[in-house]
C-alpha atoms as a PDB file:
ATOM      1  CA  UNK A   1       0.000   0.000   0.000  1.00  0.00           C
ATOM      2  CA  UNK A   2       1.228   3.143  -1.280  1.00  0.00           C
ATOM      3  CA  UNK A   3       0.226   5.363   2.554  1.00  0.00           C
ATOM      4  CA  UNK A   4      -0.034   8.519   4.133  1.00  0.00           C
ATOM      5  CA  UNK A   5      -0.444   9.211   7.388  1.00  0.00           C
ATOM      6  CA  UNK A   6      -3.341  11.755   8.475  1.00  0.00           C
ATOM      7  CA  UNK A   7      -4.387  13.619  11.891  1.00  0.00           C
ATOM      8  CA  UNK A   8      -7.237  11.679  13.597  1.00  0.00           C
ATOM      9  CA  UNK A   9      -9.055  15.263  13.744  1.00  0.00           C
ATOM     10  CA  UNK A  10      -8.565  15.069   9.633  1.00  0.00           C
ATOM     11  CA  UNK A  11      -9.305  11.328   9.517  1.00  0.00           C
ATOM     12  CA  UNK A  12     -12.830  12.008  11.104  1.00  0.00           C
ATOM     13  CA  UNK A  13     -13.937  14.747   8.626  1.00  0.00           C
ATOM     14  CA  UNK A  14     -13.093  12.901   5.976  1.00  0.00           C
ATOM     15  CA  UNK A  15     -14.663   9.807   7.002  1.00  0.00           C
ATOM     16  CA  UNK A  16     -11.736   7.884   7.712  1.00  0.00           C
ATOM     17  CA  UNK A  17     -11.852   7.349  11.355  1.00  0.00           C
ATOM     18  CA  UNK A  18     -14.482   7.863  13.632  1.00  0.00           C
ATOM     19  CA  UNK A  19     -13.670  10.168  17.172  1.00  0.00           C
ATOM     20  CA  UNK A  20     -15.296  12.840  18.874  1.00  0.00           C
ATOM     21  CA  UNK A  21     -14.060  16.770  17.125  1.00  0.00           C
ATOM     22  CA  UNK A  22     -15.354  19.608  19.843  1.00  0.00           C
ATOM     23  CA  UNK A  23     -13.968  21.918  16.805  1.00  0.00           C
ATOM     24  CA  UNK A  24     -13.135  20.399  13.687  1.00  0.00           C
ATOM     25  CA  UNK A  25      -9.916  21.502  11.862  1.00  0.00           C
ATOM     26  CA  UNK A  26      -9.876  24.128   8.993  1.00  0.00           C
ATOM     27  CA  UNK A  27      -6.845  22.328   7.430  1.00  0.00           C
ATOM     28  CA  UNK A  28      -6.688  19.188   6.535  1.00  0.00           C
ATOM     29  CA  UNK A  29      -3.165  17.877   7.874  1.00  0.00           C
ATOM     30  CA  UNK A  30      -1.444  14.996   6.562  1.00  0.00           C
ATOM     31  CA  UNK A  31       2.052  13.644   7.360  1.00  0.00           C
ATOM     32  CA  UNK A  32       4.743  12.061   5.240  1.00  0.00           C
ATOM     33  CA  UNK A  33       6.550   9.843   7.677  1.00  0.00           C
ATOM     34  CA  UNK A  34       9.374   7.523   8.792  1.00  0.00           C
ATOM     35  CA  UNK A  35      11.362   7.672  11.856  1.00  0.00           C
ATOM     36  CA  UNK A  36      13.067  10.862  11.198  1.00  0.00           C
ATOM     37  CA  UNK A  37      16.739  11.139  10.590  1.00  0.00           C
ATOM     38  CA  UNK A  38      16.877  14.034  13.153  1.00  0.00           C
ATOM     39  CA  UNK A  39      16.678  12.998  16.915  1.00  0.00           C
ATOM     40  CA  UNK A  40      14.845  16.782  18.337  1.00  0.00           C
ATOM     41  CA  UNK A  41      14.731  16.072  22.016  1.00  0.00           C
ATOM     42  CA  UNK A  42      10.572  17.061  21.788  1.00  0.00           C
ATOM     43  CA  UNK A  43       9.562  14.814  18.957  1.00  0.00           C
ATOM     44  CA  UNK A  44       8.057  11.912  18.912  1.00  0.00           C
ATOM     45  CA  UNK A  45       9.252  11.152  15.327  1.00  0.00           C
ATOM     46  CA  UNK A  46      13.212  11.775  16.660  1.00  0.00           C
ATOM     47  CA  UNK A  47      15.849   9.256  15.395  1.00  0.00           C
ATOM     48  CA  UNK A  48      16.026   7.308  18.865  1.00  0.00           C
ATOM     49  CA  UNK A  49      12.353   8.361  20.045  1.00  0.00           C
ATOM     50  CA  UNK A  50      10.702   5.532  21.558  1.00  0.00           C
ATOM     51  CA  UNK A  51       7.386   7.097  21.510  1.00  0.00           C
ATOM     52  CA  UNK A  52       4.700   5.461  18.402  1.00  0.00           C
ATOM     53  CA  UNK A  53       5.410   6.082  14.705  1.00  0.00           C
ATOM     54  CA  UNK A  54       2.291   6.743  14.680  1.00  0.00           C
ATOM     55  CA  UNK A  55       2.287  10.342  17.089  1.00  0.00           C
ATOM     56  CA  UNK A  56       3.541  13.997  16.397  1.00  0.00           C
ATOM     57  CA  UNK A  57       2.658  16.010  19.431  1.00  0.00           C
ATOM     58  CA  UNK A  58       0.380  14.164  21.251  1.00  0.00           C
ATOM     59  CA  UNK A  59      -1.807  13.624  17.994  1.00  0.00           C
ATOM     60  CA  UNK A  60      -2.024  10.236  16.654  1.00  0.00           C
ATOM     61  CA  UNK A  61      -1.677  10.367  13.004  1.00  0.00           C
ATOM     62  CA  UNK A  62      -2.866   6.583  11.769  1.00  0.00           C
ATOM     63  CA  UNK A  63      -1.822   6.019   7.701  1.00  0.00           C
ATOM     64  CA  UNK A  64      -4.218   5.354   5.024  1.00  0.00           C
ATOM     65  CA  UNK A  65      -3.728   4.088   1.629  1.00  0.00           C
ATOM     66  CA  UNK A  66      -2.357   7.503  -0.417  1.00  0.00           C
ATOM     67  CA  UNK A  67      -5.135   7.043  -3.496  1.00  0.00           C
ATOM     68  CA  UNK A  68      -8.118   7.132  -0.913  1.00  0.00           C
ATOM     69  CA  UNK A  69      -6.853   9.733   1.398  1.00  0.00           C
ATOM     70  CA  UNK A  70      -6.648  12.459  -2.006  1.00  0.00           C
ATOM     71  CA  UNK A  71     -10.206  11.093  -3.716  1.00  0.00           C
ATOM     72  CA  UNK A  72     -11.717  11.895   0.294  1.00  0.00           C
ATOM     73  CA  UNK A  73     -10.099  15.336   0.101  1.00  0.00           C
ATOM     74  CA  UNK A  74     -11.047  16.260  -3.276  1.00  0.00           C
ATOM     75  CA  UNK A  75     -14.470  15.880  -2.073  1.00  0.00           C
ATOM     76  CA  UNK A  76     -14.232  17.704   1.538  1.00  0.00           C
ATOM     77  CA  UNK A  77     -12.414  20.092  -0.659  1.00  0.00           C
ATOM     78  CA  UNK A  78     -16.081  20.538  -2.762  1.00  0.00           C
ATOM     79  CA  UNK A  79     -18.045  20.321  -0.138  1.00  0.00           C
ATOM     80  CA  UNK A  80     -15.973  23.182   1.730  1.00  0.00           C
ATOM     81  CA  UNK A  81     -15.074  21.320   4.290  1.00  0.00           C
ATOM     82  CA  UNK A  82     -11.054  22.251   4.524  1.00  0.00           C
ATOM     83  CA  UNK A  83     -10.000  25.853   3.644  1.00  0.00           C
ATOM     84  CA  UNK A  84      -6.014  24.489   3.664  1.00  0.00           C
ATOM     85  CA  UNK A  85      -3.603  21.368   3.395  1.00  0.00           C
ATOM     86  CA  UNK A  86      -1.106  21.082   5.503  1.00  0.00           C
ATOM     87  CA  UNK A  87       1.766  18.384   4.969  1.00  0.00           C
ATOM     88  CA  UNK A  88       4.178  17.428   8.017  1.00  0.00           C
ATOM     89  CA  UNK A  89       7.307  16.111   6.493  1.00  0.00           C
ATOM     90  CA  UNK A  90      10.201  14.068   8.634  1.00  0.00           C
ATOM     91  CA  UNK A  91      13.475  13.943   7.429  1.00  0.00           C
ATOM     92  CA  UNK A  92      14.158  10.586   5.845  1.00  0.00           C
ATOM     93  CA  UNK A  93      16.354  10.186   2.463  1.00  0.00           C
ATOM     94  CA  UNK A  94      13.642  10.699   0.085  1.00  0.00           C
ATOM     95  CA  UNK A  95      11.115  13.208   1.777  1.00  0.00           C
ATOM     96  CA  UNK A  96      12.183  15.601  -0.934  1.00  0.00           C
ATOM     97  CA  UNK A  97      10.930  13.081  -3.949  1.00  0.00           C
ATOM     98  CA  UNK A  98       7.639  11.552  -1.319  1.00  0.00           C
ATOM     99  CA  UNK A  99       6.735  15.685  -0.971  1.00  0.00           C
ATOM    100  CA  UNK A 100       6.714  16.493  -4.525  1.00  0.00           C
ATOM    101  CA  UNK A 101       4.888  13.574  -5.480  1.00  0.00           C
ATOM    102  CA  UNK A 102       1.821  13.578  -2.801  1.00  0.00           C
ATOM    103  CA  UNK A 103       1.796  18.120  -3.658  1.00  0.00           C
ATOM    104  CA  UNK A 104       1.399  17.753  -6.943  1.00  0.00           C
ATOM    105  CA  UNK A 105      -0.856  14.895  -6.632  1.00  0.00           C
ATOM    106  CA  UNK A 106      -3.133  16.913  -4.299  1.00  0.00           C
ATOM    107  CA  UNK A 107      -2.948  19.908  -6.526  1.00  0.00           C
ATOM    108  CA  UNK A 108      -4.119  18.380  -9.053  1.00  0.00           C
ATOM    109  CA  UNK A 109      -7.516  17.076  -7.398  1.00  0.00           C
ATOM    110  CA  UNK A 110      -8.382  19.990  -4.830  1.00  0.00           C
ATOM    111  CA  UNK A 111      -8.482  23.825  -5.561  1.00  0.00           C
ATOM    112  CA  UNK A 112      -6.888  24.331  -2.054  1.00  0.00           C
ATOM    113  CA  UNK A 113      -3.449  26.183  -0.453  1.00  0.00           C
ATOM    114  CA  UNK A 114      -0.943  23.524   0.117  1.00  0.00           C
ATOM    115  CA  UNK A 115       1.958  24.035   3.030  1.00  0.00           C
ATOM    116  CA  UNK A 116       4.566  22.031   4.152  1.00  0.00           C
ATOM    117  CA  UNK A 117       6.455  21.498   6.958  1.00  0.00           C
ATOM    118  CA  UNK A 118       9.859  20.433   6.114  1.00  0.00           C
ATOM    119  CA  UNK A 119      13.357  21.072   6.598  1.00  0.00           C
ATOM    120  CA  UNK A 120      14.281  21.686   2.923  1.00  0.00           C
ATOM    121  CA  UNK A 121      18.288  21.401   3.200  1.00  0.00           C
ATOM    122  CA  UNK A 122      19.116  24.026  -0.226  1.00  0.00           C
ATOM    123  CA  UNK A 123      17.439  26.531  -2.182  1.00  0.00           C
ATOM    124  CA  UNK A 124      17.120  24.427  -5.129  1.00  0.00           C
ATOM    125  CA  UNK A 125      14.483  22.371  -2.792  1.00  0.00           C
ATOM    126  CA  UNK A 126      12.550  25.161  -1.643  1.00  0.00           C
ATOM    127  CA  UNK A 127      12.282  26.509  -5.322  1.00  0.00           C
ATOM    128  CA  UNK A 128      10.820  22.943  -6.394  1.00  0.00           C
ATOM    129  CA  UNK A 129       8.645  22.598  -3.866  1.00  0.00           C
ATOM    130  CA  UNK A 130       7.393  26.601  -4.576  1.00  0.00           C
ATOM    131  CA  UNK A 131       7.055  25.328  -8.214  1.00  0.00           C
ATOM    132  CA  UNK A 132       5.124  22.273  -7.835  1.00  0.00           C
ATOM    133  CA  UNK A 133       2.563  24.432  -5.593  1.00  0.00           C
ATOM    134  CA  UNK A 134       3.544  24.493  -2.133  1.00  0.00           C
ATOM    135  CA  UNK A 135       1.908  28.381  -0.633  1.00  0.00           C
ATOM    136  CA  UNK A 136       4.242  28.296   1.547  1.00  0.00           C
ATOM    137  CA  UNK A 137       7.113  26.356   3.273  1.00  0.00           C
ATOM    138  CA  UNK A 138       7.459  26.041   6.889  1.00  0.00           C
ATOM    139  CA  UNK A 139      10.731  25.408   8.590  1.00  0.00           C
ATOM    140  CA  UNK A 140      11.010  23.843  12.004  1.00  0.00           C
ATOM    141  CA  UNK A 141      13.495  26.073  13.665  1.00  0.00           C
ATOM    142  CA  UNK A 142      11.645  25.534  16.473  1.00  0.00           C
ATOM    143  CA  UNK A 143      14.202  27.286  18.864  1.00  0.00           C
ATOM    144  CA  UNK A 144      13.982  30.588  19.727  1.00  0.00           C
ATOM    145  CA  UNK A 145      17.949  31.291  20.170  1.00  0.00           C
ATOM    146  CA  UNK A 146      21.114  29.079  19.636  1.00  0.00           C
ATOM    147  CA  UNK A 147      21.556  27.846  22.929  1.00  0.00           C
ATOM    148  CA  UNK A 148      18.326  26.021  22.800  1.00  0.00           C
ATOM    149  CA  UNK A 149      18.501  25.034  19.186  1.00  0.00           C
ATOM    150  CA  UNK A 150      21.988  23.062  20.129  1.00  0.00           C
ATOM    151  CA  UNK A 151      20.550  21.586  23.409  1.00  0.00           C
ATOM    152  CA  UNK A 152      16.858  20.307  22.006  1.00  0.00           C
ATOM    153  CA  UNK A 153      18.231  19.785  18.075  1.00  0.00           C
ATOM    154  CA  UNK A 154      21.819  20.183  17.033  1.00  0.00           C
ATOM    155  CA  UNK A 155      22.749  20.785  13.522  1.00  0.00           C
ATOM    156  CA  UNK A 156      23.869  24.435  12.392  1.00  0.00           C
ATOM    157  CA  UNK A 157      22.089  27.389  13.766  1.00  0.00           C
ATOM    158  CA  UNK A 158      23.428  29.633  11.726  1.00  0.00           C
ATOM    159  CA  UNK A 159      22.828  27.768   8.303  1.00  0.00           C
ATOM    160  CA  UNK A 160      19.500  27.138   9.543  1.00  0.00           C
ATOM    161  CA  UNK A 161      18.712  30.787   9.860  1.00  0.00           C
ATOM    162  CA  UNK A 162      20.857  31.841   6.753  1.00  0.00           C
ATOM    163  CA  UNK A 163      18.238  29.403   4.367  1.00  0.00           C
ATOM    164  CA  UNK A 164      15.142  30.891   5.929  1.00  0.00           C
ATOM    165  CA  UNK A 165      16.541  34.544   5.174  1.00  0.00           C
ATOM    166  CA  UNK A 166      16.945  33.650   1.511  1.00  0.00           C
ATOM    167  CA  UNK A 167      13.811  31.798   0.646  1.00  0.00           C
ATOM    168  CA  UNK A 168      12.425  35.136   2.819  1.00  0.00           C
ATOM    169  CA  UNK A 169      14.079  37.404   0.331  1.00  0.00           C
ATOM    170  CA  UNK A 170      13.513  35.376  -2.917  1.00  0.00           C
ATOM    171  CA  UNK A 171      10.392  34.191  -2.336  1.00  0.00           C
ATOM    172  CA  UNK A 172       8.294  36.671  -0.220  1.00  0.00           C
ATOM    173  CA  UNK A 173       5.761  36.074   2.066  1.00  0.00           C
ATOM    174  CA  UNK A 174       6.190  32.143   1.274  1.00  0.00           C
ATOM    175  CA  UNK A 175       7.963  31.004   4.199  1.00  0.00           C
ATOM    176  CA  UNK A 176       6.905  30.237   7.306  1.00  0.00           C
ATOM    177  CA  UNK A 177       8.437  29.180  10.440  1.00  0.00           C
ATOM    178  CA  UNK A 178       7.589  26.879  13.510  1.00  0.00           C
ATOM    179  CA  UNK A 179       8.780  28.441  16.963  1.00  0.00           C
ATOM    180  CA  UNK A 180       8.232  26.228  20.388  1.00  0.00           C
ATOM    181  CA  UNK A 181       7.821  28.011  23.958  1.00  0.00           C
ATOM    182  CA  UNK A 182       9.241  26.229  26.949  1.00  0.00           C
ATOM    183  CA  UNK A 183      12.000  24.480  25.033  1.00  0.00           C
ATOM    184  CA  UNK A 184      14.481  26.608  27.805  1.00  0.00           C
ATOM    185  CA  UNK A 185      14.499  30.048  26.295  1.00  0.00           C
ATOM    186  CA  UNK A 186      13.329  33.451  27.667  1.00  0.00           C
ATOM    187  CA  UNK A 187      10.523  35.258  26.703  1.00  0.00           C
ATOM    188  CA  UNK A 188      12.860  38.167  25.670  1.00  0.00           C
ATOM    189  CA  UNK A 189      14.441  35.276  23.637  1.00  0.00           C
ATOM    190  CA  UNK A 190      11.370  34.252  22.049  1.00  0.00           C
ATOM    191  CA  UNK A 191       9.810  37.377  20.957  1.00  0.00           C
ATOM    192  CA  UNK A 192      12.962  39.078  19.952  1.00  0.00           C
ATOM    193  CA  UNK A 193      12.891  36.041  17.342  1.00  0.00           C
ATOM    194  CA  UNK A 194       9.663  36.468  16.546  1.00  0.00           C
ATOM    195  CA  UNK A 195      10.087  40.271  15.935  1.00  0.00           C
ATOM    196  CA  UNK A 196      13.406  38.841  13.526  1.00  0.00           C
ATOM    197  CA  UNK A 197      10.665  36.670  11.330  1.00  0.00           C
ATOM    198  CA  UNK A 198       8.545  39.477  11.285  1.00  0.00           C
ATOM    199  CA  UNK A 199      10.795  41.966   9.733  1.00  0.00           C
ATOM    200  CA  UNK A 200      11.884  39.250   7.260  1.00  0.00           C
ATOM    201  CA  UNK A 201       8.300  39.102   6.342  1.00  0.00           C
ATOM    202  CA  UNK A 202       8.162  35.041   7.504  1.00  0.00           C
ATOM    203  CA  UNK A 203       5.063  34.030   8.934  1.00  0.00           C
ATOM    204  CA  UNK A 204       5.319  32.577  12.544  1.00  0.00           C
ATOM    205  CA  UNK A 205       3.397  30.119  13.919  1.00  0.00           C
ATOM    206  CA  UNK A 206       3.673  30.130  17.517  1.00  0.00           C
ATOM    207  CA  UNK A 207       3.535  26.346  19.747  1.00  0.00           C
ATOM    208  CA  UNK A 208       3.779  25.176  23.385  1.00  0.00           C
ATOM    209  CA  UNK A 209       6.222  22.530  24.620  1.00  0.00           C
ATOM    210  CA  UNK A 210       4.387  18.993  24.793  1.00  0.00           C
ATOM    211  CA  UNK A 211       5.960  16.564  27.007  1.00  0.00           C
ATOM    212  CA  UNK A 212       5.580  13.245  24.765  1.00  0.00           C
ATOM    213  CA  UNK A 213       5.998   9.720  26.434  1.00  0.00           C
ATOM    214  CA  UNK A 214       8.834   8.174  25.019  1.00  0.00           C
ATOM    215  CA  UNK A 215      11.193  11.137  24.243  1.00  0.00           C
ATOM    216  CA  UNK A 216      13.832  12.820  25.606  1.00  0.00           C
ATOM    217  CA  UNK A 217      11.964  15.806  27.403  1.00  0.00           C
ATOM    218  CA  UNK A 218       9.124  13.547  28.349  1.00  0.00           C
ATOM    219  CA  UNK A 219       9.347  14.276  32.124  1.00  0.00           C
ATOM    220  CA  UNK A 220       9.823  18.429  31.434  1.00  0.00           C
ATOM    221  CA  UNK A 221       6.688  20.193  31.807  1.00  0.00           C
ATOM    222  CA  UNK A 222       4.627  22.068  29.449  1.00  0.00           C
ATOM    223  CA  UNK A 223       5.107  25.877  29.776  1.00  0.00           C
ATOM    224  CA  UNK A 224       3.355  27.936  32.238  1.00  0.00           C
ATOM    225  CA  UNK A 225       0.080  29.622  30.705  1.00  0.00           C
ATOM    226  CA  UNK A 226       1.134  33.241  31.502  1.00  0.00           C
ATOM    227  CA  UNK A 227       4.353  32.489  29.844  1.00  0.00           C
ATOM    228  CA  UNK A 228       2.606  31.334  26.661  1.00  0.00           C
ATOM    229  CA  UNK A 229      -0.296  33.785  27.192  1.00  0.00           C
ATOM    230  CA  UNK A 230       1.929  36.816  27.213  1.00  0.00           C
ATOM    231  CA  UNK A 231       3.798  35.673  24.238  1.00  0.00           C
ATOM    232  CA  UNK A 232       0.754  35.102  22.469  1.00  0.00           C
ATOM    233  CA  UNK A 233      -0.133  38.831  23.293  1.00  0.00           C
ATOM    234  CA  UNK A 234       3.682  39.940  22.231  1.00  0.00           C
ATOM    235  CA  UNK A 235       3.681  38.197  18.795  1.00  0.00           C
ATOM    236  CA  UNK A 236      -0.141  39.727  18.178  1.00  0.00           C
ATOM    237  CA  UNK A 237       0.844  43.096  18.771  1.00  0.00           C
ATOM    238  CA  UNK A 238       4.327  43.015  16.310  1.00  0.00           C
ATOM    239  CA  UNK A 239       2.612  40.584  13.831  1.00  0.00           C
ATOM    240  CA  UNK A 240       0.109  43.668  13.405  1.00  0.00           C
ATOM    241  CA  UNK A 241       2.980  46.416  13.384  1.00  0.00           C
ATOM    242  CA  UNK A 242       1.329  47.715  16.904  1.00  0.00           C
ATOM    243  CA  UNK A 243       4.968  47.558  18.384  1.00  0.00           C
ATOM    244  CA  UNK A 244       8.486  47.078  18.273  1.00  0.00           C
ATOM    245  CA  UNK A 245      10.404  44.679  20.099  1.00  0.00           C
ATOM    246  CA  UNK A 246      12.882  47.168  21.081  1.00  0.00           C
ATOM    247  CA  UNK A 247       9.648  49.135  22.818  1.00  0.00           C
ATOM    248  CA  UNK A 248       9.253  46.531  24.894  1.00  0.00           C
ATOM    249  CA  UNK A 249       9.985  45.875  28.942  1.00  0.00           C
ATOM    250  CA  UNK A 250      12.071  42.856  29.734  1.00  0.00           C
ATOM    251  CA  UNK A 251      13.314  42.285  33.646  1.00  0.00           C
ATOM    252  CA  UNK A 252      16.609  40.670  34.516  1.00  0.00           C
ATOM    253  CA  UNK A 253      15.494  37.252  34.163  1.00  0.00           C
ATOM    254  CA  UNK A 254      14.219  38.285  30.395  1.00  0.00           C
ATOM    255  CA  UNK A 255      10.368  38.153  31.516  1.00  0.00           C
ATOM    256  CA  UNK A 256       8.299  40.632  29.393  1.00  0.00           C
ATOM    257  CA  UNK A 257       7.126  43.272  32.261  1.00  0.00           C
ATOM    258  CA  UNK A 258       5.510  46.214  29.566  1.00  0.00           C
ATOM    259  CA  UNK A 259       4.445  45.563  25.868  1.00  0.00           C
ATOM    260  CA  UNK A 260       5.304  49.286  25.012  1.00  0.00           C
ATOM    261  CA  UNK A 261       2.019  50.096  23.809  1.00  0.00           C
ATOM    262  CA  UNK A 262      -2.009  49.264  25.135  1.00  0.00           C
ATOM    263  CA  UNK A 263      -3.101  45.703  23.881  1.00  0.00           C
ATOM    264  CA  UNK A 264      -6.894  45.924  22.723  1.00  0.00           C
ATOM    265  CA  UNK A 265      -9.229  43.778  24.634  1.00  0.00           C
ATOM    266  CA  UNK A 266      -9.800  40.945  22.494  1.00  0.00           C
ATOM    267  CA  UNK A 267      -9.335  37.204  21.928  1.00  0.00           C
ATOM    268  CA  UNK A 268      -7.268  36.987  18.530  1.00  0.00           C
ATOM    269  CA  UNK A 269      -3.877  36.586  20.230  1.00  0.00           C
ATOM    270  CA  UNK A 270      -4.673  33.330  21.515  1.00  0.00           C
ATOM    271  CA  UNK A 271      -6.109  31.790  18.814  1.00  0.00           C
ATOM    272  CA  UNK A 272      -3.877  29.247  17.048  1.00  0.00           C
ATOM    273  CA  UNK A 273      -1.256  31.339  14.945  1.00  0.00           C
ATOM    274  CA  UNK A 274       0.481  30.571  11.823  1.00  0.00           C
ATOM    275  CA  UNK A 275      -0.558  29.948   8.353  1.00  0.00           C
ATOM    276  CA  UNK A 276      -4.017  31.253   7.161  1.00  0.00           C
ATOM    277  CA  UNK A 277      -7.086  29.011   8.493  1.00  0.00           C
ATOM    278  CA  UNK A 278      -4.976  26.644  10.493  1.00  0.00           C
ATOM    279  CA  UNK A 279      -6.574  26.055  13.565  1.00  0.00           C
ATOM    280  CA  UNK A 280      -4.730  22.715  14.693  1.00  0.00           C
ATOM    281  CA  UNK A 281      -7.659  21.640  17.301  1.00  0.00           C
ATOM    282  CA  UNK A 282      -5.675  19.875  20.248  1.00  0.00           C
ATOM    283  CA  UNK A 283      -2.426  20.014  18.902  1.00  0.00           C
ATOM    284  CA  UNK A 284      -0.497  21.443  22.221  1.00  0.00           C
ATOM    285  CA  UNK A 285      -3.742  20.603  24.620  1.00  0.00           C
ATOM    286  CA  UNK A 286      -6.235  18.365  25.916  1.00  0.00           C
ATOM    287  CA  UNK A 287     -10.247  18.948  24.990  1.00  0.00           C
ATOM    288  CA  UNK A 288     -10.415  19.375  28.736  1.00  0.00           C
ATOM    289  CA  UNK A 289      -7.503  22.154  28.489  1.00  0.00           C
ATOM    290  CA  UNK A 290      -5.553  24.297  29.394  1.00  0.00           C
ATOM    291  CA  UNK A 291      -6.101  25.507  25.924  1.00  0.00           C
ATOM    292  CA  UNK A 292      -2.526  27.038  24.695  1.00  0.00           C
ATOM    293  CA  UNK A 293      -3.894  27.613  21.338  1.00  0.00           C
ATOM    294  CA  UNK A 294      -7.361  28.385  20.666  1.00  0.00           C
ATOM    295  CA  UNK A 295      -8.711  26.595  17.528  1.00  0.00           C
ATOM    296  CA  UNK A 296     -11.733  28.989  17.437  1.00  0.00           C
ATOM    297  CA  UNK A 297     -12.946  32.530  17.984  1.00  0.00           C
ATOM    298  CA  UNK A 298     -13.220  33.034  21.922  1.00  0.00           C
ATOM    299  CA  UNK A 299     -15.870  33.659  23.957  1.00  0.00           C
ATOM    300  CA  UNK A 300     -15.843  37.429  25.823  1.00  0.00           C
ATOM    301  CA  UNK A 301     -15.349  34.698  28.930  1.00  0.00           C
ATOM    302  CA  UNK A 302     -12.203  32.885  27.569  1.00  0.00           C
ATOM    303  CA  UNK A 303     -10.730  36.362  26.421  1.00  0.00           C
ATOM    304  CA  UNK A 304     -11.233  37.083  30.394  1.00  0.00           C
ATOM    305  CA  UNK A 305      -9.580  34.330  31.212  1.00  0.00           C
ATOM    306  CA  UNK A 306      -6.720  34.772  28.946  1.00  0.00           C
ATOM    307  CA  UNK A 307      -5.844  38.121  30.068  1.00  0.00           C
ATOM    308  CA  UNK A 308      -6.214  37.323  33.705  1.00  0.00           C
ATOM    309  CA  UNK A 309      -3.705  34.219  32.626  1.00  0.00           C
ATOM    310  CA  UNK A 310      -1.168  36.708  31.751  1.00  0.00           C
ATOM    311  CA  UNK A 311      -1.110  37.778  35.272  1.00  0.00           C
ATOM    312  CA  UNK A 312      -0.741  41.732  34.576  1.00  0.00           C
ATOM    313  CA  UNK A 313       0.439  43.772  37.272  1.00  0.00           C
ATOM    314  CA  UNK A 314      -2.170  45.398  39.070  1.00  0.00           C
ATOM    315  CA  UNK A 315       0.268  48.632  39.323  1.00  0.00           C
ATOM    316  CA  UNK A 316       0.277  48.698  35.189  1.00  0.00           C
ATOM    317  CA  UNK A 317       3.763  47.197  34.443  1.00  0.00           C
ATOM    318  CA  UNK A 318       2.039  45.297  31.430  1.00  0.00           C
ATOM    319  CA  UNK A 319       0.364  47.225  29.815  1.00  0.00           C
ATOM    320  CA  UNK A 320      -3.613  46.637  29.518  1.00  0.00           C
ATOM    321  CA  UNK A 321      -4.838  49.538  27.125  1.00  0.00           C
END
């Protein structure tokens, strides 16, 4: 069987699997697998992971014959029922050749965006996977600063970086990158990084640590909600030009004390960020919560909750507008 592996939220809408969805995803996400040649200390698909094959996050992604997976999401794609494709890529020898082949595939069934998340290792492979109709590619940096990219990944920081500039520069607005809270950075760490993507005009998508049985950092604990929810806030207000990093408060220990400028009551900066209409339901969280990411518009009583999560000073060191 020629497979493909696909999110159980995914699975469900298109008829695959059966499971309870309290919100259904807006992208349909599908995953080109193998027991990656990388060993990130988070992942479930790492080199020497000894969590399933079958989990990223703490999703469980069960494969599907290829042929039936595209004919199912040609028809959601009619019926309206994803707004995006998303394809989560491991490193293995021929992801490059598996990619191409399952994008143009898709593209030729289903008038939808496709994405990828891969770790394309030259220009040439970004510019064939732009050409055979990938809306963007999405690189796993994943670290917010060297020191953690070394610890939780190894490879070449600066190389890393140095591709995501370029496809930035020749290819704008079509790259995207992946950036993980609670991996050991500090919040000045992370949104400094974020503001860096920004200017480069990269999209960011913004995740919380998941401790995953079976991997490395399976016994360190997701990051605390203010941390996330205040980062959430950060990447909001520079994302819409509101601020500039440099505005911004940082104490000693790098924790954001003053966004520079009045944050707006609303929800939007905790819904799930990243690529247009992905909502990844559950990707970071249990349907019982905390919710990291919402997948949804909140209520006026979640966006309550939110900013009381980001424990702002009562004396106005962050700054509530």
């Amino acid at each position: 069987m020629s497979g493909i592996q696909v999110s159980i939220g995914t699975a469900t809408v298109l008829g695959l699997a059966q499971a309870p969805l309290a919100v259904a995803p807006t992208t349909a996400y599908l995953m080109i697998g193998g027991r990656c040649l990388l060993d990130c200390a988070f992942c479930a698909q790492g080199r020497y992971s000894q969590a399933s094959a079958l989990g990223l996050s703490r999703v469980t992604w069960p494969e599907y014959d290829r042929e039936s997976v595209v004919a199912r999401l040609a028809e959601a794609a009619r019926q309206g029922a994803f707004r995006r494709v998303c394809l989560q890529v491991t490193v293995t020898r021929d992801a490059l050749e598996r990619s191409l082949t399952v994008l143009r595939r898709i593209k030729t069934v289903a008038d939808l965006p496709v994405d990828l998340a891969i770790l394309p290792h030259t220009m040439d492979q970004v510019r064939q996977l732009l050409d055979a109709g990938a809306d963007h590619v999405g690189f796993g940096l994943d670290a917010a600063c060297e020191r953690v990219f070394v610890q939780v990944k190894g490879g070449n920081w600066q190389r890393s970086l140095n591709l995501l500039e370029e496809t930035a520069r020749s290819f704008p607005q079509r790259a995207a990158v992946h950036l993980i809270v609670g991996l050991g950075e500090t919040e000045r760490e992370m949104i400094e990084r974020i503001q860096w993507a920004h200017d480069r005009g990269i999209t960011v998508g913004l995740f919380a640590f998941t401790p995953v049985r079976g991997t490395p950092l399976a016994d360190q604990p997701a990051p605390p909600l203010a941390v996330y929810r205040r980062i959430q806030a950060a990447r909001w207000l520079i994302v819409h030009d509101r601020v500039q990093f440099t505005e911004m408060v940082f104490d000693a220990s790098g924790r954001l004390v003053d966004f520079g400028t009045p944050l707006p009551f609303t929800g939007e900066p905790f819904q799930t960020s990243g690529c247009p209409d992905c909502n990844r339901p559950f990707y970071n969280e249990l349907p019982g919560g905390p919710w990291y990411n919402y997948p949804r518009r909140l209520t006026d009583e979640e966006t309550a909750q939110a900013w009381r999560e980001m424990e702002l000073d009562a004396g106005g060191r962050l700054s509530a507008g």
